[in-house]
Protein backbone atom coordinates (compact mmCIF):
# COMPACT_ATOMS: atom_id res chain seq x y z
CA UNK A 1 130.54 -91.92 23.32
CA UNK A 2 127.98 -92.62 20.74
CA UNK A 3 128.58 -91.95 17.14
CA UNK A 4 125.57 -89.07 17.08
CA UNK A 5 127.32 -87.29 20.15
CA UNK A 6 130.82 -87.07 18.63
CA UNK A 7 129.45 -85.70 15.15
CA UNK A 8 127.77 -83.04 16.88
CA UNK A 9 130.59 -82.02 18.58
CA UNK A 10 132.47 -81.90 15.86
CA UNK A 11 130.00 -80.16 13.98
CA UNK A 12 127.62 -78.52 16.28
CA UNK A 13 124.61 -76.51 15.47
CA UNK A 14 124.77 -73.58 14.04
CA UNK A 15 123.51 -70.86 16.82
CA UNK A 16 121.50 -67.66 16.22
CA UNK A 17 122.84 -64.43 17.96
CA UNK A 18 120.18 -63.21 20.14
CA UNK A 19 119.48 -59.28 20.55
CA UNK A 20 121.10 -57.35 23.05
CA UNK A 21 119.57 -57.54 26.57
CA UNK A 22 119.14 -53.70 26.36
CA UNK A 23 117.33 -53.39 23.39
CA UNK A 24 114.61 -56.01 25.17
CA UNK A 25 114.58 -53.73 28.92
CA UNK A 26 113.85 -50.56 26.52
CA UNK A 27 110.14 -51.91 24.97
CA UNK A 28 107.14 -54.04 26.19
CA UNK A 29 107.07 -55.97 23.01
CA UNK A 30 108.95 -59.15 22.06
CA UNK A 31 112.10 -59.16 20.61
CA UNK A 32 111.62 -59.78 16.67
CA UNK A 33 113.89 -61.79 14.77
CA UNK A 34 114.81 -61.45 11.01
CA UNK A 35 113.55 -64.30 9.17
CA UNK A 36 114.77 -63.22 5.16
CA UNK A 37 117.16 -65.49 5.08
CA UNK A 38 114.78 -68.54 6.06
CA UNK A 39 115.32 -71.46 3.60
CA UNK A 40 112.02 -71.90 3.06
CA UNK A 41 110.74 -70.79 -0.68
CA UNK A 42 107.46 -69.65 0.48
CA UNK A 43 107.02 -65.29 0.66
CA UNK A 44 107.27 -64.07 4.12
CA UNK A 45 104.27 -62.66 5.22
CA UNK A 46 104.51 -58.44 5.51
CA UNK A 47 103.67 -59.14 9.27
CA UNK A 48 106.47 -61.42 9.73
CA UNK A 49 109.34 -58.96 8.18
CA UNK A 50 111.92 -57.30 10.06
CA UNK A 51 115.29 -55.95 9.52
CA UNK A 52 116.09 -55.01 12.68
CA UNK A 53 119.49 -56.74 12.55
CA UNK A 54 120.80 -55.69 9.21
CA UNK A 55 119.99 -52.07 10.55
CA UNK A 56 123.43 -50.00 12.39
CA UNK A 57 120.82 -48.87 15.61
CA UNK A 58 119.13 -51.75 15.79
CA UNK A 59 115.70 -50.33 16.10
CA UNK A 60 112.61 -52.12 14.23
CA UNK A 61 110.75 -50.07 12.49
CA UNK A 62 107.59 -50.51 13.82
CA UNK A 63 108.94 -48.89 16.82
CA UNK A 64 109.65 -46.01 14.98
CA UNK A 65 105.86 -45.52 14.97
CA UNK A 66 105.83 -44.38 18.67
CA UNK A 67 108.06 -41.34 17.43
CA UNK A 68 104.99 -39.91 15.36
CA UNK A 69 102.82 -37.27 16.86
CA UNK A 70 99.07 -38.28 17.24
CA UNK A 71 96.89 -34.84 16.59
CA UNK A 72 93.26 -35.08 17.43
CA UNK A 73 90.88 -35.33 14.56
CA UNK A 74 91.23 -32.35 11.83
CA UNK A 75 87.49 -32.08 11.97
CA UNK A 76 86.96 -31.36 15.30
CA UNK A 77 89.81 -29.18 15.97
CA UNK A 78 88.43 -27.12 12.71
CA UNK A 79 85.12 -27.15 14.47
CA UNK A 80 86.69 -26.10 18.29
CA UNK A 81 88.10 -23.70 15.99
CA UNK A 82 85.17 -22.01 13.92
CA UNK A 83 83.32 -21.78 17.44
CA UNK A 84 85.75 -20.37 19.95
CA UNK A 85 87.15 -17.84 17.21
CA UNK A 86 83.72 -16.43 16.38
CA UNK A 87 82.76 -16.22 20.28
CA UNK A 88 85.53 -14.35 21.18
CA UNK A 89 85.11 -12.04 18.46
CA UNK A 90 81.41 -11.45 18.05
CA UNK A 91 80.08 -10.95 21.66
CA UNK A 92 82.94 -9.13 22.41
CA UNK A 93 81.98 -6.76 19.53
CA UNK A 94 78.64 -6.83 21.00
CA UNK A 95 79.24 -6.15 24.88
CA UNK A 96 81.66 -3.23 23.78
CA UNK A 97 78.98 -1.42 22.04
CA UNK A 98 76.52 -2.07 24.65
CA UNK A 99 79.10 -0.20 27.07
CA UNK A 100 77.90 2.87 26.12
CA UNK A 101 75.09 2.18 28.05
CA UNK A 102 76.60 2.60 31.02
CA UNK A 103 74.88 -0.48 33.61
CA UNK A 104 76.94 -3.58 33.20
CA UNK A 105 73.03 -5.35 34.22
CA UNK A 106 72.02 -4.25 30.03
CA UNK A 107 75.20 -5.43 28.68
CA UNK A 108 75.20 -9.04 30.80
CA UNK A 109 71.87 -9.76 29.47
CA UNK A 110 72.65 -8.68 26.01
CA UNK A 111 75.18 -10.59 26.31
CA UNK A 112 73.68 -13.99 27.29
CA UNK A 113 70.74 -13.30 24.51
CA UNK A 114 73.22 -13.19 22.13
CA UNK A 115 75.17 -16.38 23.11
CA UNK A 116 72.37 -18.71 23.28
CA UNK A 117 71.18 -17.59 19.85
CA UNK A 118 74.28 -17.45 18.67
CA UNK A 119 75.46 -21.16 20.11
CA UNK A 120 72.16 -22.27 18.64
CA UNK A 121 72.50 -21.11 15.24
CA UNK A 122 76.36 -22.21 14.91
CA UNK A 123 74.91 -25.56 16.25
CA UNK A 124 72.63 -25.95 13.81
CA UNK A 125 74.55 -24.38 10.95
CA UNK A 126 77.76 -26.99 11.42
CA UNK A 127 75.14 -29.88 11.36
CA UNK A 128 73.72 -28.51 8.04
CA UNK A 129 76.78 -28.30 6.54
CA UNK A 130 78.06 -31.41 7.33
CA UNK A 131 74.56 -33.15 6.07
CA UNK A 132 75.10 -31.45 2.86
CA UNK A 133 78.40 -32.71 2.40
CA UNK A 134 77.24 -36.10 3.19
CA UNK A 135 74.47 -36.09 0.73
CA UNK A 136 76.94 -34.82 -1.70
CA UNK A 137 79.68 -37.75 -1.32
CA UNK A 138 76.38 -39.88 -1.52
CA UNK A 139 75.49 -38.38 -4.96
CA UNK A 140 78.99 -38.89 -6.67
CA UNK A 141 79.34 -42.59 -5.21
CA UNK A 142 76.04 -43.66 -6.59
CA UNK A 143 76.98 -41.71 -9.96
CA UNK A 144 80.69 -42.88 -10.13
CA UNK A 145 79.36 -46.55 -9.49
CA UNK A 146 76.93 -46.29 -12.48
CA UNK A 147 80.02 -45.07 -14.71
CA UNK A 148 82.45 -47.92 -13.13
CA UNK A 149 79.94 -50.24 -14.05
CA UNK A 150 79.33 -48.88 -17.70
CA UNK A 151 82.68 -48.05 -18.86
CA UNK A 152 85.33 -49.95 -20.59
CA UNK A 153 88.14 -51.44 -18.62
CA UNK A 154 90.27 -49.38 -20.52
CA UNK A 155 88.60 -46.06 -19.42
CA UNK A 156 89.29 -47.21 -15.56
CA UNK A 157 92.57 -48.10 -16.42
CA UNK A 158 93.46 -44.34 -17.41
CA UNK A 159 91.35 -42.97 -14.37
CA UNK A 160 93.79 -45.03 -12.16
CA UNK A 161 96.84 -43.54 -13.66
CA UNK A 162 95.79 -40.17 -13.25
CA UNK A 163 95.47 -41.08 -9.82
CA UNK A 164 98.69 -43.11 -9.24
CA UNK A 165 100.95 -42.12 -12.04
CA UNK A 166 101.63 -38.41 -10.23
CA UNK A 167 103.25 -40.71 -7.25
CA UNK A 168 105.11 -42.80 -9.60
CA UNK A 169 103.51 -45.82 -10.16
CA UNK A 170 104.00 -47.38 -13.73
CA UNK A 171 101.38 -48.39 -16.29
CA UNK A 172 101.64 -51.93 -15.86
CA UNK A 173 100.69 -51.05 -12.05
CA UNK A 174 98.35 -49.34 -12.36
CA UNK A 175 96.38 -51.74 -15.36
CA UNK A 176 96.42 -54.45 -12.47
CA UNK A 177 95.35 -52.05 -9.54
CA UNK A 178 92.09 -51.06 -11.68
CA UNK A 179 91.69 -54.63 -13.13
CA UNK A 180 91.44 -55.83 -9.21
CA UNK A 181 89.47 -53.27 -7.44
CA UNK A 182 87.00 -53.37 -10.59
CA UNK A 183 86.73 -57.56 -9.95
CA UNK A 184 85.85 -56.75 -6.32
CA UNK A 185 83.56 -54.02 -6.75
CA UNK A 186 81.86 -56.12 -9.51
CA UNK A 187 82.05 -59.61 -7.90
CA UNK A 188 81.62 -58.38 -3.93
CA UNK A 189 84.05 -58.83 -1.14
CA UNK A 190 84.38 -62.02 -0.08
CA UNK A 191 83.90 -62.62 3.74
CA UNK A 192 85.54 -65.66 4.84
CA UNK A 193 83.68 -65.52 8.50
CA UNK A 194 80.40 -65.57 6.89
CA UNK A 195 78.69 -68.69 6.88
CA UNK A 196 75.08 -69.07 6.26
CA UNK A 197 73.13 -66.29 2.99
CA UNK A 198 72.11 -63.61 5.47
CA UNK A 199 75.70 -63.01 6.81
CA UNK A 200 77.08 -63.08 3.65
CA UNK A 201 74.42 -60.72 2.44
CA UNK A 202 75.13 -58.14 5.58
CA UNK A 203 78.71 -58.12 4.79
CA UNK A 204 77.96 -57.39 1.26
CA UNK A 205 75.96 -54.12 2.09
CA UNK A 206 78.09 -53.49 5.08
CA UNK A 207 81.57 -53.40 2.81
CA UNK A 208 79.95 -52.59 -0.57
CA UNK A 209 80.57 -48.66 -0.26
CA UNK A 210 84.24 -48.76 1.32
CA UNK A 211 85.92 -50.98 -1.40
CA UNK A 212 86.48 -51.40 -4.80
CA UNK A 213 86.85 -48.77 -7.84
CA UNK A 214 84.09 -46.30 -6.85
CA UNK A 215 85.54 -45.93 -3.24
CA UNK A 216 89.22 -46.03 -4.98
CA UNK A 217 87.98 -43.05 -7.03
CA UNK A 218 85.89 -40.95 -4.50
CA UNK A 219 88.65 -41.11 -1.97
CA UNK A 220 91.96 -40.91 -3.47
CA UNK A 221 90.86 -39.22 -6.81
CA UNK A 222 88.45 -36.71 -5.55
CA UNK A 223 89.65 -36.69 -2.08
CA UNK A 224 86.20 -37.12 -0.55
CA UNK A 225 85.07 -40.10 2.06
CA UNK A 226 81.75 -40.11 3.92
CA UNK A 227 80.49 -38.70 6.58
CA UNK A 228 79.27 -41.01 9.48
CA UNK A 229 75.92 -40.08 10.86
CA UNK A 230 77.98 -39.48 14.54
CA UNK A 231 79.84 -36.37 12.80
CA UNK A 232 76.82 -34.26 12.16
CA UNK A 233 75.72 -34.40 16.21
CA UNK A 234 79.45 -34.06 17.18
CA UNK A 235 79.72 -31.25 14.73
CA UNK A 236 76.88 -29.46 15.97
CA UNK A 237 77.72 -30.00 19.51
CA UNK A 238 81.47 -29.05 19.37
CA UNK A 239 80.87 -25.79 17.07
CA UNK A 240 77.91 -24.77 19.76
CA UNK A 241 79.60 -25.46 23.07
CA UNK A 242 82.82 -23.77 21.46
CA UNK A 243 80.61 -20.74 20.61
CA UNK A 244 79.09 -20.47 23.79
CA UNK A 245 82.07 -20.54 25.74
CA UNK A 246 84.25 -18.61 23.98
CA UNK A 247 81.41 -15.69 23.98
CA UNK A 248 81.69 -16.36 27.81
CA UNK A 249 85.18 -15.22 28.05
CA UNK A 250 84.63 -11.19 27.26
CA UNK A 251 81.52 -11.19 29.34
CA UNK A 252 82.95 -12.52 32.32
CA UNK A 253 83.78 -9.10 33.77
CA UNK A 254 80.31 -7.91 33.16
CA UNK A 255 79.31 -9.72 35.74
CA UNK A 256 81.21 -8.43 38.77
CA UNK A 257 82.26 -4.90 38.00
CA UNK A 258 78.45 -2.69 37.59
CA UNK A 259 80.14 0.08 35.63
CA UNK A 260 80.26 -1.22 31.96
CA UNK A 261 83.23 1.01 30.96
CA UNK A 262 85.25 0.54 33.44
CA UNK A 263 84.41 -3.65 33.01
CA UNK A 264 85.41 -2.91 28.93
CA UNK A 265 88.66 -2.89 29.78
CA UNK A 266 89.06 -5.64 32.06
CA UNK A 267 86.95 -7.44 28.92
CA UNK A 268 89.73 -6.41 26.72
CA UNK A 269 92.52 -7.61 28.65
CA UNK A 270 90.90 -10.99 29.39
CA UNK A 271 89.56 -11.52 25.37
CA UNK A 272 93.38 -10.75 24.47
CA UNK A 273 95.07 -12.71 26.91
CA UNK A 274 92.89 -15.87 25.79
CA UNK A 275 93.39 -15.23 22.62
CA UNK A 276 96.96 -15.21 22.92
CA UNK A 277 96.85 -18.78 25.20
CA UNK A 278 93.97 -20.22 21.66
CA UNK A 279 96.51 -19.24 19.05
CA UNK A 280 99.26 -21.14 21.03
CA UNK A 281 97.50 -24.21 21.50
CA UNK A 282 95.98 -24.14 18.17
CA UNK A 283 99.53 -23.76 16.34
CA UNK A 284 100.39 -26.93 19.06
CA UNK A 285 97.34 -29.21 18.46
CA UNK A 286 97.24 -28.84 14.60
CA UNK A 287 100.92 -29.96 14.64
CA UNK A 288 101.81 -25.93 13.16
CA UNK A 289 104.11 -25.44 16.43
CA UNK A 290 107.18 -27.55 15.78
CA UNK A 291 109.23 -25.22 18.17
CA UNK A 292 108.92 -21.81 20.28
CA UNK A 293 108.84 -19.76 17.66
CA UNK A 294 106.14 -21.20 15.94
CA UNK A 295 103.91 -21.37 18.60
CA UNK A 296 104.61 -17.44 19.25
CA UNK A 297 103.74 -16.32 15.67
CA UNK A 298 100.48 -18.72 15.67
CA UNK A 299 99.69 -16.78 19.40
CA UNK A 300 100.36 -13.37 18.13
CA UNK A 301 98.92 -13.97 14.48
CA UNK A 302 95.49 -15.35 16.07
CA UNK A 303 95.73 -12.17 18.51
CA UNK A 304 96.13 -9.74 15.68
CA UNK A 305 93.38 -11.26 13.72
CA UNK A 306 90.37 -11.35 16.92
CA UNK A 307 91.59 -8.00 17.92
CA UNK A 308 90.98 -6.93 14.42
CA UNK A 309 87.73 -7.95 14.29
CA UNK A 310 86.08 -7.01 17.33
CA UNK A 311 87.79 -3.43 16.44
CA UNK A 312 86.10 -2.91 13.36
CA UNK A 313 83.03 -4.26 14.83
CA UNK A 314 83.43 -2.09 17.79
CA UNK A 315 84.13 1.19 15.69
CA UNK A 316 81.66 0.26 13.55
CA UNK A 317 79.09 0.45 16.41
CA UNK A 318 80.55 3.84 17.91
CA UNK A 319 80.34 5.43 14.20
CA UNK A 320 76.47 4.36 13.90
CA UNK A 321 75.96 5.64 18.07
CA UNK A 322 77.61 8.75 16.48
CA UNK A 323 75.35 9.35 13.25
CA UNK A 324 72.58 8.83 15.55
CA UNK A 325 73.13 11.46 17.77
């Protein structure tokens, strides 16, 4: 036996446990390995970390990611939201005062006047609104970049703090946060993929609004990002289809039964049945309705507040057909 062979047996190489074969079955990624402890000086990249072994359930923690609920977009829920609520409520309103005329013929075309003029106008008015909010962002940015540019570093330093200091980040923090998104704002990011003046040109306008102090300020200070172009047309869209089909709902009985009062009350029991089935799924989708109870109160609360408005629009109409007469 060779000299090599008898020093590692006597002192072999040190082995690395490997992770249980049931912890690999349970995920589609690779097992991770710790690597703190390597003997290398050099940082360990934030990619590279993982304390999955030092931890008692010996979970990673990016898996712990997959636990998180992923709601749809705020914006277009609040926009399914704006149009369905107002269609239930407002044509409803309208086909119960138009009951009183007796054919279910007036009230269905009423009806369908109403909702395309209605769909049309919350179409357009969600894409206004959402234009002026874009021109507004567009007006601060270009007037918070002028002041970035003109003030003292001290000036940006405070602005900072009041931003991070609530969170608890120190001073000396927050002097180097401001000191480094000020050098990129002022110098330009610096694209590493670019390699000829037009690229690196591009890149500059592409990334000059989304980094450095102004964009620091705007978003985290003021709370404000900007709009794409995309959100206006999906704002309009989703605020007029909800509208339109929502105001569908209470007429649907119109159409097959020709006597309008007896169809008002198959109206009513439809328009409060999908309210009840909205409110649910609202309190769901928003991430309200962590359990049953929840979700009742957001179904009975969203009931309560349609049915409240199409009554006072309703009585509202019967009190004028009154004076009238």
């Amino acid at each position: 036996m060779s000299t090599s062979s008898q020093e590692t047996a006597i002192n072999p190489a040190p082995s690395v446990a490997l992770p249980p074969r049931d912890s690999a079955l349970k995920t589609n990624q690779p097992p991770v390995w710790a690597i703190t402890a390597s003997e290398t000086t050099d940082p360990t990249p934030l990619t590279a970390k993982c304390a999955r072994d030092s931890r008692i359930d010996g979970v990673c923690c990016k898996e712990l990611k997959n636990d998180d609920r992923h709601l749809i977009d705020p914006d277009v829920v609040r926009d399914v939201i704006i149009g369905l609520s107002d269609g239930l409520t407002v044509p409803f309103a309208l086909t119960a005062g138009l009951s009183s005329l007796g054919e279910s013929k007036l009230v269905v075309l009423g009806g369908i006047a109403e909702l395309i003029a209605g769909a049309i106008s919350m179409g357009i008015g969600g894409f206004l609104a959402s234009q002026a909010e874009r021109d507004h962002y567009r007006y601060l940015h270009k007037q918070t970049a002028e002041r970035v540019l003109r003030s003292c570093s001290g000036e940006m330093e405070r602005e900072v703090a009041d931003v991070l200091g609530p969170v608890g980040v120190d001073e000396t923090t927050c002097r180097a946060v401001a000191k480094n998104l000020r050098d990129v704002e002022v110098d330009g990011p610096n694209n590493g993929y670019a390699s000829g003046s037009d690229e690196e040109s591009s890149s500059s306008l592409r990334w000059s609004k989304d980094v450095g102090l102004t964009a620091f300020l705007l978003k985290f200070g003021e709370g404000l990002e900007e709009i794409p172009t995309l959100r206006l047309y999906v704002s309009a869209f989703t605020i007029g289809m909800g509208y339109l089909l929502g105001g569908l709902i209470p007429l649907f009985p119109y159409f097959f039964i020709p006597r309008a009062a007896t169809a008002l009350v198959y109206s009513c029991l439809v328009t409060g049945f999908i309210l009840l089935v909205f409110g649910a799924v609202k309190a769901r989708v928003t991430g309200a309705g962590t359990n049953a109870l929840t979700i009742i109160w957001g179904a009975v609360s969203t009931l309560l507040v349609g049915g409240v408005a199409a009554g006072a629009a309703f009585g509202i109409v019967k009190a004028l057909e009154g004076s009238t007469d």
